[in-house]
Protein backbone atom coordinates (compact mmCIF):
# COMPACT_ATOMS: atom_id res chain seq x y z
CA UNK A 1 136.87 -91.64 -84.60
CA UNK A 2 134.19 -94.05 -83.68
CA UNK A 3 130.66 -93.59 -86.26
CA UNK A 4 127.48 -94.51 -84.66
CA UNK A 5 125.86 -96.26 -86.56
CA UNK A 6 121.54 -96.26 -86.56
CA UNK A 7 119.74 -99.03 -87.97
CA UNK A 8 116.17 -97.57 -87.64
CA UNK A 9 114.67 -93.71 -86.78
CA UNK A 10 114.35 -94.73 -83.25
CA UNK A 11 116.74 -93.36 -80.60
CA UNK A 12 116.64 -94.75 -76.68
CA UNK A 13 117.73 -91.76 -75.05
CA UNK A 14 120.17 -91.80 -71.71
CA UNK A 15 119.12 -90.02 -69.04
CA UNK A 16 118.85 -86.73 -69.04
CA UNK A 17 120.30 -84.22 -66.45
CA UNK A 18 120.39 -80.09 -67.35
CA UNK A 19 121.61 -77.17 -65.64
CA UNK A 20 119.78 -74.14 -65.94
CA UNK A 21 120.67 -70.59 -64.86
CA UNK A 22 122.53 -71.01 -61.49
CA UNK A 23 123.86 -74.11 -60.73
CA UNK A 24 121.77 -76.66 -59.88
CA UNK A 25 122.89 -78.42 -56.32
CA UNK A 26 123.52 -82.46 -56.82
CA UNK A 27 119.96 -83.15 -55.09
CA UNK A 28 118.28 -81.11 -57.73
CA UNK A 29 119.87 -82.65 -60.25
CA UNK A 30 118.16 -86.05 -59.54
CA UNK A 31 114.83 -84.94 -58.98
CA UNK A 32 114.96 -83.72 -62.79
CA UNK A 33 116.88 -86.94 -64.26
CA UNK A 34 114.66 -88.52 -66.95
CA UNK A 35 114.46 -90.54 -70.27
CA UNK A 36 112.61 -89.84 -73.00
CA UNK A 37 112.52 -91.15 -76.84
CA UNK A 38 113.66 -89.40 -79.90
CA UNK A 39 111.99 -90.31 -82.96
CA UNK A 40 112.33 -88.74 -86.79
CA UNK A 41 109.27 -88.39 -88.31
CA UNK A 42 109.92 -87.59 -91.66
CA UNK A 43 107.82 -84.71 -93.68
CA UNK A 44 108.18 -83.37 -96.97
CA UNK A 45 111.05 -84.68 -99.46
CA UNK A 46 114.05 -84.06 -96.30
CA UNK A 47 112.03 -83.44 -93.55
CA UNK A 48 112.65 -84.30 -90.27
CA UNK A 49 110.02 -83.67 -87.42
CA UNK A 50 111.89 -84.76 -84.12
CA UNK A 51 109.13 -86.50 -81.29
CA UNK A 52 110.13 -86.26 -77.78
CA UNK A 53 107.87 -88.98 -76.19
CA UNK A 54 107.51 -90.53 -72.76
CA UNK A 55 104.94 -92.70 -71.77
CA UNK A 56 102.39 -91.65 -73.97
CA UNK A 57 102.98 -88.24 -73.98
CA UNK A 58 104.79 -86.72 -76.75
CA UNK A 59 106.37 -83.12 -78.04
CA UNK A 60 107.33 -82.10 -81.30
CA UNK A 61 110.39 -79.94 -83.37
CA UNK A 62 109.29 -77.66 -86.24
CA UNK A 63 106.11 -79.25 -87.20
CA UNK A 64 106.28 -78.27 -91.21
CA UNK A 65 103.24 -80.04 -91.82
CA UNK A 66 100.87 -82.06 -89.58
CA UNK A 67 99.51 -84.78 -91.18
CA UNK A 68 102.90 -87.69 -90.94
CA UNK A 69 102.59 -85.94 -86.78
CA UNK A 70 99.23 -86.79 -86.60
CA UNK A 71 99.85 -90.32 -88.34
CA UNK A 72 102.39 -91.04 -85.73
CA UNK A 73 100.43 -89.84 -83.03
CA UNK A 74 97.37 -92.41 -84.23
CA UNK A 75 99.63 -95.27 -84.64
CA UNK A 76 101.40 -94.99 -81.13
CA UNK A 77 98.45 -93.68 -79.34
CA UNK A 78 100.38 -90.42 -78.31
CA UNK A 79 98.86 -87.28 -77.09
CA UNK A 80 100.25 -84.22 -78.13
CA UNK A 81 101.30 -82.53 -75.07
CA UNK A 82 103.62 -79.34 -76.45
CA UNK A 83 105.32 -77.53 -80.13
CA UNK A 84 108.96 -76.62 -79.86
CA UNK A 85 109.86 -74.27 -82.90
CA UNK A 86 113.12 -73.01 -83.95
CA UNK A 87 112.52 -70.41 -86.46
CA UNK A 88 110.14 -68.77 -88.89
CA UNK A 89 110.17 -71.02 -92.04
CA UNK A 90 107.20 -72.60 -93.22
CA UNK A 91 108.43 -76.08 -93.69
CA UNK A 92 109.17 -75.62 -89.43
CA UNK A 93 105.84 -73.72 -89.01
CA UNK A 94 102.96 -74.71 -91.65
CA UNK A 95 101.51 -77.73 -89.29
CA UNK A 96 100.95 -75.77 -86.20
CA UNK A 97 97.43 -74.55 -86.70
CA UNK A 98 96.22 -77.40 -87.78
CA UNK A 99 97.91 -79.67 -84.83
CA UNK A 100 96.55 -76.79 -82.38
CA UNK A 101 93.02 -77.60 -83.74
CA UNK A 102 93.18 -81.47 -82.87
CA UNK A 103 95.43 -80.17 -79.02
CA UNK A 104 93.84 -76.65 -78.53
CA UNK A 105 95.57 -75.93 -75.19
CA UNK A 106 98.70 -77.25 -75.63
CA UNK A 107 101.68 -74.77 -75.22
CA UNK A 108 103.75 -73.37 -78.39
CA UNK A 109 107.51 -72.14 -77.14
CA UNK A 110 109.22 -70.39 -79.98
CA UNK A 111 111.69 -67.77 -80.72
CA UNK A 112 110.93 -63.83 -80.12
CA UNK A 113 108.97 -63.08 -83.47
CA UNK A 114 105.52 -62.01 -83.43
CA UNK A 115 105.09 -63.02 -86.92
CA UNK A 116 104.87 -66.73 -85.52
CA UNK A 117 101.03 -65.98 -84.24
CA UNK A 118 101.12 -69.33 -82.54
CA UNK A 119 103.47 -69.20 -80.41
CA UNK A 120 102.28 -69.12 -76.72
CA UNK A 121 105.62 -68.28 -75.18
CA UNK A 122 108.19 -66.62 -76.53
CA UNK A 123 112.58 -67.08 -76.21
CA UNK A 124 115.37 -65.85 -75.90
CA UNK A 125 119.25 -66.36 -75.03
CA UNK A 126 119.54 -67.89 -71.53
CA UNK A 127 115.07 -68.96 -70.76
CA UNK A 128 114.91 -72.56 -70.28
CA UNK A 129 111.53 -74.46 -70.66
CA UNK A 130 109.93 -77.52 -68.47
CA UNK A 131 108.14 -80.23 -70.49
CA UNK A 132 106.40 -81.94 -67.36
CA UNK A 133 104.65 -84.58 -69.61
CA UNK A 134 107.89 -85.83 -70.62
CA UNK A 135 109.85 -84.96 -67.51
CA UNK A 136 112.61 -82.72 -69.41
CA UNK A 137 113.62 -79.29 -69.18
CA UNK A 138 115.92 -77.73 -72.29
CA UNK A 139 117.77 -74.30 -72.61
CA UNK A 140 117.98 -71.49 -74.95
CA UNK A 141 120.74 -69.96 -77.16
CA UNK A 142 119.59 -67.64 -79.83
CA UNK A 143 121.82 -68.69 -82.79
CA UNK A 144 120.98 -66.35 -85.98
CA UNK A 145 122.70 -66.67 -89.11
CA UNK A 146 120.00 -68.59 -91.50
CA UNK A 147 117.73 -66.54 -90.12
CA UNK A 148 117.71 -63.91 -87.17
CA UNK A 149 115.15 -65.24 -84.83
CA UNK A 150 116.20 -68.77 -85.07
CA UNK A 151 116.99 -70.21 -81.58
CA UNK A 152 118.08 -73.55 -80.54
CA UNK A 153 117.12 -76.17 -77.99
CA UNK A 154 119.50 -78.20 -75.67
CA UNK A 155 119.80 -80.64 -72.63
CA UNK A 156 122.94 -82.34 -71.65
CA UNK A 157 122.08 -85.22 -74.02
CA UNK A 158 120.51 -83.75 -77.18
CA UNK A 159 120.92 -80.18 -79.31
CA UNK A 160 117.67 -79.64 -81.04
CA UNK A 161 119.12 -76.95 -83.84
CA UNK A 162 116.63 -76.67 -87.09
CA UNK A 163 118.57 -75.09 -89.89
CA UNK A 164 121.52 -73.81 -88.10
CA UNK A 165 123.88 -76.88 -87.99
CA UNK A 166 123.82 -79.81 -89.97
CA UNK A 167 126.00 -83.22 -90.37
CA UNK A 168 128.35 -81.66 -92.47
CA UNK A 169 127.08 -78.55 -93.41
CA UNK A 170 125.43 -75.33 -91.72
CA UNK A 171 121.79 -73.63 -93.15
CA UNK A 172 122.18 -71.27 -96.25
CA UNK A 173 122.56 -67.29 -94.85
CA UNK A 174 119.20 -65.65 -95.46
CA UNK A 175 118.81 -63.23 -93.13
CA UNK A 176 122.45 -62.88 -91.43
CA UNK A 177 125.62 -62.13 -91.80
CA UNK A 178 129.32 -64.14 -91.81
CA UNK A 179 130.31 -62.23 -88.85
CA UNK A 180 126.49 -63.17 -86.57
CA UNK A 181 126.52 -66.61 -88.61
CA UNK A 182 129.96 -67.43 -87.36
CA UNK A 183 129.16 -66.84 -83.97
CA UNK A 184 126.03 -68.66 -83.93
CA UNK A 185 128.08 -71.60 -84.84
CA UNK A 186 130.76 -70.99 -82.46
CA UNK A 187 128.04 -70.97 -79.75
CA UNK A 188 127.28 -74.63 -80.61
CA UNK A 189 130.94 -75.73 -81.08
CA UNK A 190 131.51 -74.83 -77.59
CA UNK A 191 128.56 -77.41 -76.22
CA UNK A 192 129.52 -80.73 -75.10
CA UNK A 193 130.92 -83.06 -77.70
CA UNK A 194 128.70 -86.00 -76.86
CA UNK A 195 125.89 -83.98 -77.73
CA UNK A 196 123.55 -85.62 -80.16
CA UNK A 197 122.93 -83.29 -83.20
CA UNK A 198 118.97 -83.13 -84.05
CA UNK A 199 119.13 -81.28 -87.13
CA UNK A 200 116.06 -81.00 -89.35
CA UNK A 201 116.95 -81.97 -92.89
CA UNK A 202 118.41 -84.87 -94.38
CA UNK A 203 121.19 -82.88 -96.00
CA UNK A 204 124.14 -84.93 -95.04
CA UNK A 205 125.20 -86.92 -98.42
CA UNK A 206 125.44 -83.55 -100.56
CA UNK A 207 126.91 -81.89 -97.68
CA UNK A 208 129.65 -84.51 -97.67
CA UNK A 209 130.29 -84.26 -100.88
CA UNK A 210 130.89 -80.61 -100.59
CA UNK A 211 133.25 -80.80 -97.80
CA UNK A 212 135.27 -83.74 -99.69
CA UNK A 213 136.22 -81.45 -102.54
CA UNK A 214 136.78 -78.02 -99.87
CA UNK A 215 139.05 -80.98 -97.24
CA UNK A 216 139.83 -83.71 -99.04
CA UNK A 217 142.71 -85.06 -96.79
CA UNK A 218 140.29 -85.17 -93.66
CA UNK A 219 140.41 -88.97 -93.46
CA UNK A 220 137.56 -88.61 -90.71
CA UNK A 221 135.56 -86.81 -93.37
CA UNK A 222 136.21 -89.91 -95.90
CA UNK A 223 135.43 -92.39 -93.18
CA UNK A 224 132.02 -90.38 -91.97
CA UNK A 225 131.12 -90.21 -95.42
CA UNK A 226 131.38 -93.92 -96.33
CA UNK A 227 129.04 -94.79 -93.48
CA UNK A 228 126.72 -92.02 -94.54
CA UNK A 229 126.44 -93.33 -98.34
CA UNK A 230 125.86 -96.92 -96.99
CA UNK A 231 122.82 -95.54 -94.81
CA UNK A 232 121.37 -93.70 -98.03
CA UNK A 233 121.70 -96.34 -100.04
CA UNK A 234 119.39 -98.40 -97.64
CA UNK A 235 117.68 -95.31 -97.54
CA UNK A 236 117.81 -95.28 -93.44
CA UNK A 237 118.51 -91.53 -91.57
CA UNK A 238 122.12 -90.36 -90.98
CA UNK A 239 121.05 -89.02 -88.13
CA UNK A 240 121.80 -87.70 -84.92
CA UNK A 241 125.13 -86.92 -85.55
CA UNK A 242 127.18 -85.54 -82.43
CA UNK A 243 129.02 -81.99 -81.77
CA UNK A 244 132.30 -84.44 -81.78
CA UNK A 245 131.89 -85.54 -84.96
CA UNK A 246 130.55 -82.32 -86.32
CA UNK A 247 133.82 -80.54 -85.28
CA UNK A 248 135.94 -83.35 -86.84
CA UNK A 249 134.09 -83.05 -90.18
CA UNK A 250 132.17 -80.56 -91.14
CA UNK A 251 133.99 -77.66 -92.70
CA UNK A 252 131.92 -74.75 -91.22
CA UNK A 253 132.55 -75.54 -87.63
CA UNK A 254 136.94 -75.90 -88.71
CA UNK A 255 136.92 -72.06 -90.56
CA UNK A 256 139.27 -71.19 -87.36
CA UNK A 257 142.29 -73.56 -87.30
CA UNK A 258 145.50 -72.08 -87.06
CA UNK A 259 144.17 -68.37 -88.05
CA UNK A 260 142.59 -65.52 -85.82
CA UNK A 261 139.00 -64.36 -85.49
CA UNK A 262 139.08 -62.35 -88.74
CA UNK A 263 140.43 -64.96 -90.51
CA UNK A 264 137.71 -67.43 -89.41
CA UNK A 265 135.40 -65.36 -90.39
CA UNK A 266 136.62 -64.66 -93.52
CA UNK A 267 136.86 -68.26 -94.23
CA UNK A 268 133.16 -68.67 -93.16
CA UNK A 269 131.96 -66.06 -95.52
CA UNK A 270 134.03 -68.02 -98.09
CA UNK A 271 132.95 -71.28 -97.67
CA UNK A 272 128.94 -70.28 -97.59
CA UNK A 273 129.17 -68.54 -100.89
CA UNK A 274 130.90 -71.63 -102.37
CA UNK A 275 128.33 -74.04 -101.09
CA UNK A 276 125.43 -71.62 -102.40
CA UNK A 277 127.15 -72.37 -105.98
CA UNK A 278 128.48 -75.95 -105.58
């Protein structure tokens, strides 16, 4: 399998063409073609707040805190034009008021949980969203499991998915259960493999070495994993990964081969508790 390999936290983005709903007819589809930038801006000690930007218009994942968004804003001369959010968690929340007090009108989309007051429109399975100032448009899938309102944004180039998925690993179980975690993931397996995997945490190098010692004769695993320590120890981001290489690596997205539902499940459940103690 072929690693991509990122020398900087800048991605140029292909364009971008998304189905929503019904079908969209072939005429349709080109009106809403577009290309837009995906940039990491990292926050806390792992932190990554993803920047959708076009032009000088820009959107941003899970905004933890605001002041690295508003020091990115400053030194591109962006405008804030939206908030995606994926779930309830401070370090995805804590920088919203503040951002809304520099871009008071700006629209907050979010998952179906009135405890996130700023959220302006609320989620679920199926909605999809238009981000004019950028010229995209993403879908929904609700994806619990970490916790139960998280939801997950996707186009036909990009899967924006917090603390659901990451390179290598999935996000610890604090509100679900194997069985709703399981199919969460399943949902995302089942997306096209060249999607690009936006995931919010630099976790990759200790998830690696987790699913090393659980698969240690996955030679794709030993291959992703030398790239990945290279890129750490030039401290650059190991990400986006891809659904692709996701499915060819990461033990939580592989609890199903050659077994049935129950199994897979039972393997999930097995696997989480063993990373929680690893």
């Amino acid at each position: 399998m072929k690693i991509r390999g990122l020398g900087n936290n800048d991605f140029n983005c292909l364009p971008v063409v998304v189905e929503y709903g019904n079908a969209m007819s072939d005429e349709s589809k080109k009106q809403y073609s577009s290309t837009f930038k995906v940039t990491a801006i990292p926050a806390f000690t792992d932190n990554y707040i993803w920047c959708l930007q076009k032009g000088q218009n820009a959107v941003v994942v899970d905004p933890g805190e605001a002041k690295p968004v508003f020091e990115y804003l400053e030194s591109n001369e962006l405008t804030l034009t939206g908030i995606l959010v994926t779930h309830h968690h401070f370090d995805h929340v804590g920088g919203i008021d503040t951002l809304l007090h520099a871009f008071p009108n700006i629209p907050v989309f979010g998952p179906n949980n009135p405890k996130i007051t700023s959220i302006t429109q609320h989620l679920i399975e199926g909605d999809s969203i238009v981000l004019p100032e950028i010229d995209a448009k993403l879908s929904i899938l609700e994806t619990p499991g970490h916790t139960l309102d998280h939801i997950v944004y996707f186009d036909e180039q990009h899967l924006f998915c917090g603390d659901t998925l990451f390179s290598g690993g999935c996000g610890r179980m604090f509100e679900g259960t194997p069985p709703v975690f399981w199919h969460s993931l399943q949902k995302l397996m089942n997306l096209p493999s060249h999607l690009g995997v936006y995931c919010t945490h630099e976790y990759t190098q200790a998830n690696l070495a987790f699913a090393q010692h659980v698969d240690p004769h996955n030679e794709a695993l030993k291959t992703y994993s030398a790239w990945v320590d290279s890129k750490r120890e030039a401290d650059q981001i190991t990400l986006p990964s891809s659904i692709a290489q996701e499915l060819a690596i990461n033990p939580f997205l592989r609890c199903d081969m050659d077994c049935n539902q129950d199994k897979a499940i039972a393997n999930f459940a097995r696997l989480r508790k063993q990373k929680d103690n690893f």
